[in-house]
PDB file of N, CA and C in Angstrom:
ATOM      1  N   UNK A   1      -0.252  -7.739 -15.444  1.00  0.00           N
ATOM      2  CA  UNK A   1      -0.288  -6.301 -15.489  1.00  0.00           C
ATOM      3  C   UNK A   1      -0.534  -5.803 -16.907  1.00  0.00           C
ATOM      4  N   UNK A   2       0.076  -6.334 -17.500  1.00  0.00           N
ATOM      5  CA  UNK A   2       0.006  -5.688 -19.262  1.00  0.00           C
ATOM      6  C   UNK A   2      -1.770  -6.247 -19.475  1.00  0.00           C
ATOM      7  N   UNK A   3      -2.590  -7.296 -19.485  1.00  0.00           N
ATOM      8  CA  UNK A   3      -3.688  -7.726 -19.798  1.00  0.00           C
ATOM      9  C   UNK A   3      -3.991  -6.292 -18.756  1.00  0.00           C
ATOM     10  N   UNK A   4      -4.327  -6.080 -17.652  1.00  0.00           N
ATOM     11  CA  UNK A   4      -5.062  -5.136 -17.106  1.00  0.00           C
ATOM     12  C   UNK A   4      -4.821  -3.762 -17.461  1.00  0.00           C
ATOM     13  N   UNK A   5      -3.557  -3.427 -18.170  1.00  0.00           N
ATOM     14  CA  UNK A   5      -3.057  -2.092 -18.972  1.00  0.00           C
ATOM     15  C   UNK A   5      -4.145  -2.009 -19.873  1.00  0.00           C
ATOM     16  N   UNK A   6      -4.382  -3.348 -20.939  1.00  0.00           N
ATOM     17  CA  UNK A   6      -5.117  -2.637 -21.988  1.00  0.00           C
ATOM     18  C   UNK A   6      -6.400  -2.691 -21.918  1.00  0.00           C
ATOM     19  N   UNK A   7      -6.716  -3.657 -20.378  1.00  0.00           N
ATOM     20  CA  UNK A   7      -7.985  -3.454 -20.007  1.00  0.00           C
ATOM     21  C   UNK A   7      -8.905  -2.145 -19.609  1.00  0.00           C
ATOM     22  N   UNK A   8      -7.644  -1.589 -18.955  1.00  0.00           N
ATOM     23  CA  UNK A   8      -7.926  -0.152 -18.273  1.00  0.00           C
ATOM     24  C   UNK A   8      -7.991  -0.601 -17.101  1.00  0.00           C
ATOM     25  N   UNK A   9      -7.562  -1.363 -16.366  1.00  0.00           N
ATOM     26  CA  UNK A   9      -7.787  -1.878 -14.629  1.00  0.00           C
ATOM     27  C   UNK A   9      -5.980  -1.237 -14.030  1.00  0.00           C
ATOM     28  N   UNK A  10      -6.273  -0.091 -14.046  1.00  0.00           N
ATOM     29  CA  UNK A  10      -5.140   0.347 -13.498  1.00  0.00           C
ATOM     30  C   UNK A  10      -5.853   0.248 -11.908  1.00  0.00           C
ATOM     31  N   UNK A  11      -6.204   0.410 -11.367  1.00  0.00           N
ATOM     32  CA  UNK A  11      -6.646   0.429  -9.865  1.00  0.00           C
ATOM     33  C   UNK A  11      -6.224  -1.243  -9.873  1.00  0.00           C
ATOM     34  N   UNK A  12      -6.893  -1.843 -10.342  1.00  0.00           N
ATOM     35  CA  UNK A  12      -6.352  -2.903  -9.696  1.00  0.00           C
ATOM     36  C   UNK A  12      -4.808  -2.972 -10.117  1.00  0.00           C
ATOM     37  N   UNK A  13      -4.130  -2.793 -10.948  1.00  0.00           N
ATOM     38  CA  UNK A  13      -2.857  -2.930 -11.435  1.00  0.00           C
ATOM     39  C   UNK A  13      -2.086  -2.752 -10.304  1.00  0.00           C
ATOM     40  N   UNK A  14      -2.698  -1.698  -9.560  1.00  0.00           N
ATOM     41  CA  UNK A  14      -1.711  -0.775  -8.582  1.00  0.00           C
ATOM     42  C   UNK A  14      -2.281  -0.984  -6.890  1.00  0.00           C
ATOM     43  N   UNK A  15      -3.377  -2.066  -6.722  1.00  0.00           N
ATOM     44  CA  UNK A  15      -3.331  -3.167  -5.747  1.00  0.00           C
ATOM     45  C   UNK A  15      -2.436  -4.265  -6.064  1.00  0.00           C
ATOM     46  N   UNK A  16      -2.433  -4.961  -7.040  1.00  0.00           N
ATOM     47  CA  UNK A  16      -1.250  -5.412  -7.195  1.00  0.00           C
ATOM     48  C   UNK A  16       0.103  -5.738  -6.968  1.00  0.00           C
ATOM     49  N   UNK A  17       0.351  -4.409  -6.545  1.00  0.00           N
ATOM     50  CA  UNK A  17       2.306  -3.721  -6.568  1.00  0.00           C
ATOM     51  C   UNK A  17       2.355  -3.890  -5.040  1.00  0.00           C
ATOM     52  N   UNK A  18       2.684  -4.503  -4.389  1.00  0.00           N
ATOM     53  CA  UNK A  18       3.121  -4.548  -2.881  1.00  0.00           C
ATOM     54  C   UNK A  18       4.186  -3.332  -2.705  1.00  0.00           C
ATOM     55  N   UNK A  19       4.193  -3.658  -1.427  1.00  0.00           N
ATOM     56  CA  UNK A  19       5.808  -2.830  -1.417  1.00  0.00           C
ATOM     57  C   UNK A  19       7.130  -3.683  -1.502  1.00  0.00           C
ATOM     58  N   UNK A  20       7.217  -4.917  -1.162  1.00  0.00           N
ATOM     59  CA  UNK A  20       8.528  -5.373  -1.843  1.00  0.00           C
ATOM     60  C   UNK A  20       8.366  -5.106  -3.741  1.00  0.00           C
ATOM     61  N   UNK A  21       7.021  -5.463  -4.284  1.00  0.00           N
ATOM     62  CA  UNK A  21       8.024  -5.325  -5.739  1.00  0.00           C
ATOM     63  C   UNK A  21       8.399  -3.898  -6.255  1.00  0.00           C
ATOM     64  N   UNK A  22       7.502  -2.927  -5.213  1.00  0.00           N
ATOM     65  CA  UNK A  22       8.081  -1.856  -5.295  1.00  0.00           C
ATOM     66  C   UNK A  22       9.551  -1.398  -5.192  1.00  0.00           C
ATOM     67  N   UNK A  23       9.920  -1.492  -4.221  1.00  0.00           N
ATOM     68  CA  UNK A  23      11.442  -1.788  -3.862  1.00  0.00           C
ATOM     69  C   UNK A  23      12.248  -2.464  -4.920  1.00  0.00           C
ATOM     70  N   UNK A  24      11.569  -3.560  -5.423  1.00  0.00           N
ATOM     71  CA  UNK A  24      12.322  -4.001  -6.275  1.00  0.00           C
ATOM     72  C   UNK A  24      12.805  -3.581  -7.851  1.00  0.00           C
ATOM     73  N   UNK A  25      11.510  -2.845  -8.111  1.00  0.00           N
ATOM     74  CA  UNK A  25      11.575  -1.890  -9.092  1.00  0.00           C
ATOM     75  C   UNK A  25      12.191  -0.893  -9.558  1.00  0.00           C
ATOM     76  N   UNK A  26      11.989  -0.336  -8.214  1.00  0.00           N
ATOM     77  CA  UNK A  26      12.131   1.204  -7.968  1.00  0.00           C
ATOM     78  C   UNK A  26      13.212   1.497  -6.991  1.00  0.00           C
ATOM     79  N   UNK A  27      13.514   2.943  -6.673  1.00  0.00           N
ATOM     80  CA  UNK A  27      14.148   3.273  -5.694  1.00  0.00           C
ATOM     81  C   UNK A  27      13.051   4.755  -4.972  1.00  0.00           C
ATOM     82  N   UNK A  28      12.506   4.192  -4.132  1.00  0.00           N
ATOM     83  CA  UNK A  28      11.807   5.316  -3.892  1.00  0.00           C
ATOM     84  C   UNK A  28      11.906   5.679  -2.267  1.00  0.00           C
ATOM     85  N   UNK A  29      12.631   7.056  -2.321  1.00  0.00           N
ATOM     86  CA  UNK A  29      13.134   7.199  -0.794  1.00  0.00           C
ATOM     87  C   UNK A  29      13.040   8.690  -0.767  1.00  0.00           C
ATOM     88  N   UNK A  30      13.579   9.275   0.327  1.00  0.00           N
ATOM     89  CA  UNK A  30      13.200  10.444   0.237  1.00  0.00           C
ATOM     90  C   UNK A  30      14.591  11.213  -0.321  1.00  0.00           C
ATOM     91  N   UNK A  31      14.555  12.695  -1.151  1.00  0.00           N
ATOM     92  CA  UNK A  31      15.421  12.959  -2.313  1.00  0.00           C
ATOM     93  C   UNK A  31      16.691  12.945  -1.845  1.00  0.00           C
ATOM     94  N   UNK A  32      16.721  13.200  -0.154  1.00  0.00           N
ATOM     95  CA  UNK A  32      18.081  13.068   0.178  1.00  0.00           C
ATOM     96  C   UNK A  32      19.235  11.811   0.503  1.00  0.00           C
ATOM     97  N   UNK A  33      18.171  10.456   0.465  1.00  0.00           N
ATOM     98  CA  UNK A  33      18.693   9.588   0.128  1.00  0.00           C
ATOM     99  C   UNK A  33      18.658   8.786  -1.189  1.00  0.00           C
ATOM    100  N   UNK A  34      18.632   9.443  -2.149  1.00  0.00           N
ATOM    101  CA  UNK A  34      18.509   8.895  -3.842  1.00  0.00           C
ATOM    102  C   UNK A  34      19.457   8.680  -4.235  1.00  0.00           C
ATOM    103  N   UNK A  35      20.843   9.769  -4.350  1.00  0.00           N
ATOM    104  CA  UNK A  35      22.121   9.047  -4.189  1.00  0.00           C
ATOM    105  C   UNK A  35      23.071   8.117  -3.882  1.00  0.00           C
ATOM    106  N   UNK A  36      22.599   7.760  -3.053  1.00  0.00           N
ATOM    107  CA  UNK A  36      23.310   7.254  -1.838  1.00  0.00           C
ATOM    108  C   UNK A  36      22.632   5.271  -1.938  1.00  0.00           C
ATOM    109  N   UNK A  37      21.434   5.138  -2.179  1.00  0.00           N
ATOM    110  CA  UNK A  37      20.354   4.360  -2.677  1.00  0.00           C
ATOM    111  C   UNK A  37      21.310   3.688  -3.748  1.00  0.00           C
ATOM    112  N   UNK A  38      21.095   4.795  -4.817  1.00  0.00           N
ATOM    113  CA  UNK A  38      21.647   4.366  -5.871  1.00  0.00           C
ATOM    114  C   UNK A  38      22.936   3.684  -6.146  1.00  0.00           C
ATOM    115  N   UNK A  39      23.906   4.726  -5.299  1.00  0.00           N
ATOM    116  CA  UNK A  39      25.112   4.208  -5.498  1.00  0.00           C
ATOM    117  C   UNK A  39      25.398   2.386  -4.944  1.00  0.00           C
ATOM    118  N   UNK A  40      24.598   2.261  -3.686  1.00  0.00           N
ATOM    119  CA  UNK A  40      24.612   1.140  -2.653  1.00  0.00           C
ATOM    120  C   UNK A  40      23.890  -0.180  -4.263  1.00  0.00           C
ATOM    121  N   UNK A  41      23.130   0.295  -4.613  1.00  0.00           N
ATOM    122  CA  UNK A  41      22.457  -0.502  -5.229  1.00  0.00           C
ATOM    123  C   UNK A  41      22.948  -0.915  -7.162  1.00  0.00           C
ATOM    124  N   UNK A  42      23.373   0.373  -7.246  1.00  0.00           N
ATOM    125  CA  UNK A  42      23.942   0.286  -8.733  1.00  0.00           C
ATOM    126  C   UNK A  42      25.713   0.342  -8.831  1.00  0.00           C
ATOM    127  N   UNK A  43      25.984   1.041  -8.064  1.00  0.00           N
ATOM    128  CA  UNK A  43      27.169   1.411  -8.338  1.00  0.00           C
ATOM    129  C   UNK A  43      28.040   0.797  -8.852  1.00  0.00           C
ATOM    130  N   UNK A  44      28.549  -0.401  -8.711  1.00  0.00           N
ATOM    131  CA  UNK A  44      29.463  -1.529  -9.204  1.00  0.00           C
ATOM    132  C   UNK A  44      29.264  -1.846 -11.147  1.00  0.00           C
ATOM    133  N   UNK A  45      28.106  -1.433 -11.253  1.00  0.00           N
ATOM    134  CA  UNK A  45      27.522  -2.080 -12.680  1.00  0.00           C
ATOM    135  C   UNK A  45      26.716  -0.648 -13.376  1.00  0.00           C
ATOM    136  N   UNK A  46      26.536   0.244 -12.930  1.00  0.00           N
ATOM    137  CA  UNK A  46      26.387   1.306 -13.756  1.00  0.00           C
ATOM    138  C   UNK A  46      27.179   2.674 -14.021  1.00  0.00           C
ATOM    139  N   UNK A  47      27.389   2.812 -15.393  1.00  0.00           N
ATOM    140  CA  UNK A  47      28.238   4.000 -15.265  1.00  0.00           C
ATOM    141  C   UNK A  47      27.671   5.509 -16.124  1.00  0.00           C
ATOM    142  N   UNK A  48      25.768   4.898 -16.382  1.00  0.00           N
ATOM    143  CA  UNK A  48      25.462   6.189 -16.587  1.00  0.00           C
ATOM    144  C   UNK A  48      24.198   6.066 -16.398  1.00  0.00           C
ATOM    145  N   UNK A  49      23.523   7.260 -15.480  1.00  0.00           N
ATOM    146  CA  UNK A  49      22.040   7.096 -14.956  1.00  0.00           C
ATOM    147  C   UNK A  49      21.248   8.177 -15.150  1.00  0.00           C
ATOM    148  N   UNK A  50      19.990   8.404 -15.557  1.00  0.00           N
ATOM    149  CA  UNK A  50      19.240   9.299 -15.751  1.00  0.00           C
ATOM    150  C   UNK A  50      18.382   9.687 -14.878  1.00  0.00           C
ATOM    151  N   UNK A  51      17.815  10.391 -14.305  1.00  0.00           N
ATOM    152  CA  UNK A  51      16.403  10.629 -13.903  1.00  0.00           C
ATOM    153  C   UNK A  51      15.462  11.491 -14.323  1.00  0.00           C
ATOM    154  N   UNK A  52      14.421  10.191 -13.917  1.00  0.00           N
ATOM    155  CA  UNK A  52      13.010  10.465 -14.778  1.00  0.00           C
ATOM    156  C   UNK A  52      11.955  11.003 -13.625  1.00  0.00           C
ATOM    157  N   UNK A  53      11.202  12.205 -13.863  1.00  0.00           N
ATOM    158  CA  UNK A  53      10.216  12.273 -12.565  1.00  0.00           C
ATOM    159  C   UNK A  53       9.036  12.345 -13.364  1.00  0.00           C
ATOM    160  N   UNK A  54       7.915  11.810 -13.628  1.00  0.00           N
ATOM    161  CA  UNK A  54       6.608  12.401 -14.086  1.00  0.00           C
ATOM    162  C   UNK A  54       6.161  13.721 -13.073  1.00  0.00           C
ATOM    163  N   UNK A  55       6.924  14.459 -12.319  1.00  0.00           N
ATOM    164  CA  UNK A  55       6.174  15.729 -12.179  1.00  0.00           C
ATOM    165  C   UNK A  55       7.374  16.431 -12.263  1.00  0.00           C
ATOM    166  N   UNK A  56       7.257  17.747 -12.259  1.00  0.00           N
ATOM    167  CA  UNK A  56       8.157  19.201 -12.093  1.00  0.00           C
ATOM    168  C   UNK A  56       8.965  18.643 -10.597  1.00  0.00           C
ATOM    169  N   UNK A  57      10.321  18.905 -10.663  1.00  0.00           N
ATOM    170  CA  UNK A  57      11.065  18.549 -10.179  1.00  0.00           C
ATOM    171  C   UNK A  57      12.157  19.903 -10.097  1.00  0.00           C
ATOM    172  N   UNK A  58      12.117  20.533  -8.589  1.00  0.00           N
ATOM    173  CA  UNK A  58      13.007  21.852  -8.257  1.00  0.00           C
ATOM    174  C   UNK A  58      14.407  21.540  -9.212  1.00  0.00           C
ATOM    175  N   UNK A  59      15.148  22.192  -9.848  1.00  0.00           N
ATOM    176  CA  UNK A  59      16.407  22.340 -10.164  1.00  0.00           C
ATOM    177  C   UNK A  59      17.497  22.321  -9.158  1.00  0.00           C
ATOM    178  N   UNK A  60      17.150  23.209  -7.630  1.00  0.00           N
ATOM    179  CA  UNK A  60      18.223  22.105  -6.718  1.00  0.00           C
ATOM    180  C   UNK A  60      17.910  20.778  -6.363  1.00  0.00           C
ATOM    181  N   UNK A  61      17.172  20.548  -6.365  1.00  0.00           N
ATOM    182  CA  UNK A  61      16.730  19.119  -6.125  1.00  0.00           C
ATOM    183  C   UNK A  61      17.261  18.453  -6.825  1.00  0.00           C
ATOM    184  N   UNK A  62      17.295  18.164  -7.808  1.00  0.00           N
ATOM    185  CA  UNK A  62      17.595  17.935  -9.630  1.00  0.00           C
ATOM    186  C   UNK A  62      19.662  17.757  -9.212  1.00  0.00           C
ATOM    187  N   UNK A  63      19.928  18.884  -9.005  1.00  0.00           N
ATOM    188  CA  UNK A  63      21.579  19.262  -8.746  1.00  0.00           C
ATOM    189  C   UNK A  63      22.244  18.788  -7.435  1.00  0.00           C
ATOM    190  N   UNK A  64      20.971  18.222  -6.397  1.00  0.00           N
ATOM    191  CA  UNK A  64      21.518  17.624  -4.991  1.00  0.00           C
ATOM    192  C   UNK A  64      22.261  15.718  -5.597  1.00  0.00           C
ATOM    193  N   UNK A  65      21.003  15.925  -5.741  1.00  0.00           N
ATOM    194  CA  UNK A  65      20.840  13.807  -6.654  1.00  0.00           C
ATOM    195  C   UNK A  65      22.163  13.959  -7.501  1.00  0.00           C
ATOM    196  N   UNK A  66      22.342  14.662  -8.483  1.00  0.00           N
ATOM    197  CA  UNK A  66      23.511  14.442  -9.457  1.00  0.00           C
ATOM    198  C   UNK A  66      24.825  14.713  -8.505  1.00  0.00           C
ATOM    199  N   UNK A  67      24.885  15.497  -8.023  1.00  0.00           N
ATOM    200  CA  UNK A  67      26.206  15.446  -7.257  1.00  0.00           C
ATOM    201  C   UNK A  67      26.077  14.593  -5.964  1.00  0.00           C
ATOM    202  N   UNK A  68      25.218  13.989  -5.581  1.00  0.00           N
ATOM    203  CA  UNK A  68      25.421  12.796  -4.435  1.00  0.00           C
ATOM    204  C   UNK A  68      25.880  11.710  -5.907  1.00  0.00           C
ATOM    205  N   UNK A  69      25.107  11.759  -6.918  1.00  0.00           N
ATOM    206  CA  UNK A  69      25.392  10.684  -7.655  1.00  0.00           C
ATOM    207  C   UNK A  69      27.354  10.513  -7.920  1.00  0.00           C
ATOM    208  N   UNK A  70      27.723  11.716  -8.240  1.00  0.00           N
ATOM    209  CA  UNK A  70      28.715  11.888  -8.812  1.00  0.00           C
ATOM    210  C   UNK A  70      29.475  11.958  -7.580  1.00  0.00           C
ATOM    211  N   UNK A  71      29.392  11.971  -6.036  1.00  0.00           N
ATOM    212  CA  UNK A  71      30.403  11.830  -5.442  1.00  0.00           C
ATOM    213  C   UNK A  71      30.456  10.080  -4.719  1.00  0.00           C
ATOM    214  N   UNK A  72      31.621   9.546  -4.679  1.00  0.00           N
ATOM    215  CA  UNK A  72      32.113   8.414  -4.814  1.00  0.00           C
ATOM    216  C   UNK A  72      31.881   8.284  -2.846  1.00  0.00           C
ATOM    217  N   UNK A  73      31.304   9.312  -2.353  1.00  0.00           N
ATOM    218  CA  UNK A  73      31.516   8.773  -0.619  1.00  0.00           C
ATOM    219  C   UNK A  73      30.127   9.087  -0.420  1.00  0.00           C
ATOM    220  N   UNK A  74      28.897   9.118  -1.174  1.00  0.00           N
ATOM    221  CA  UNK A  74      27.710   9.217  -0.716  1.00  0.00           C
ATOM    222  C   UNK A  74      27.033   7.779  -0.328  1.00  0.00           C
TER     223      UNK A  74
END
């Protein structure tokens, strides 16, 4: 992937990415299960998480995720 980064072969980069290493990467679900994702998947071993969106991202949207994050029964 990095040789095809500085190649410029992002198309192929992104044939590449199946959906397991997606999954494995990522958490990509729909916003009402991001919490809940997270917690199942991080929770034991993280105790501080950010999110990053490359696009504009609603402010409730933004405030659903942090408080699923922050409640301990999501």
């Amino acid at each position: 992937l990095n040789t095809l980064s500085r190649a410029g072969g992002w198309k192929e980069m992104g044939e590449l990415i199946d959906a397991e290493m997606l999954d494995t990467l990522s958490i990509s679900v729909p916003v009402d299960e991001v919490a809940p994702r997270v917690q199942r998947r991080f929770g034991d071993v993280v105790t501080r998480f950010s999110i990053y969106t490359p696009y504009a991202m609603p402010d409730d949207v933004r405030r659903a995720i942090v408080s699923g994050l922050r409640s301990p029964t999501s």
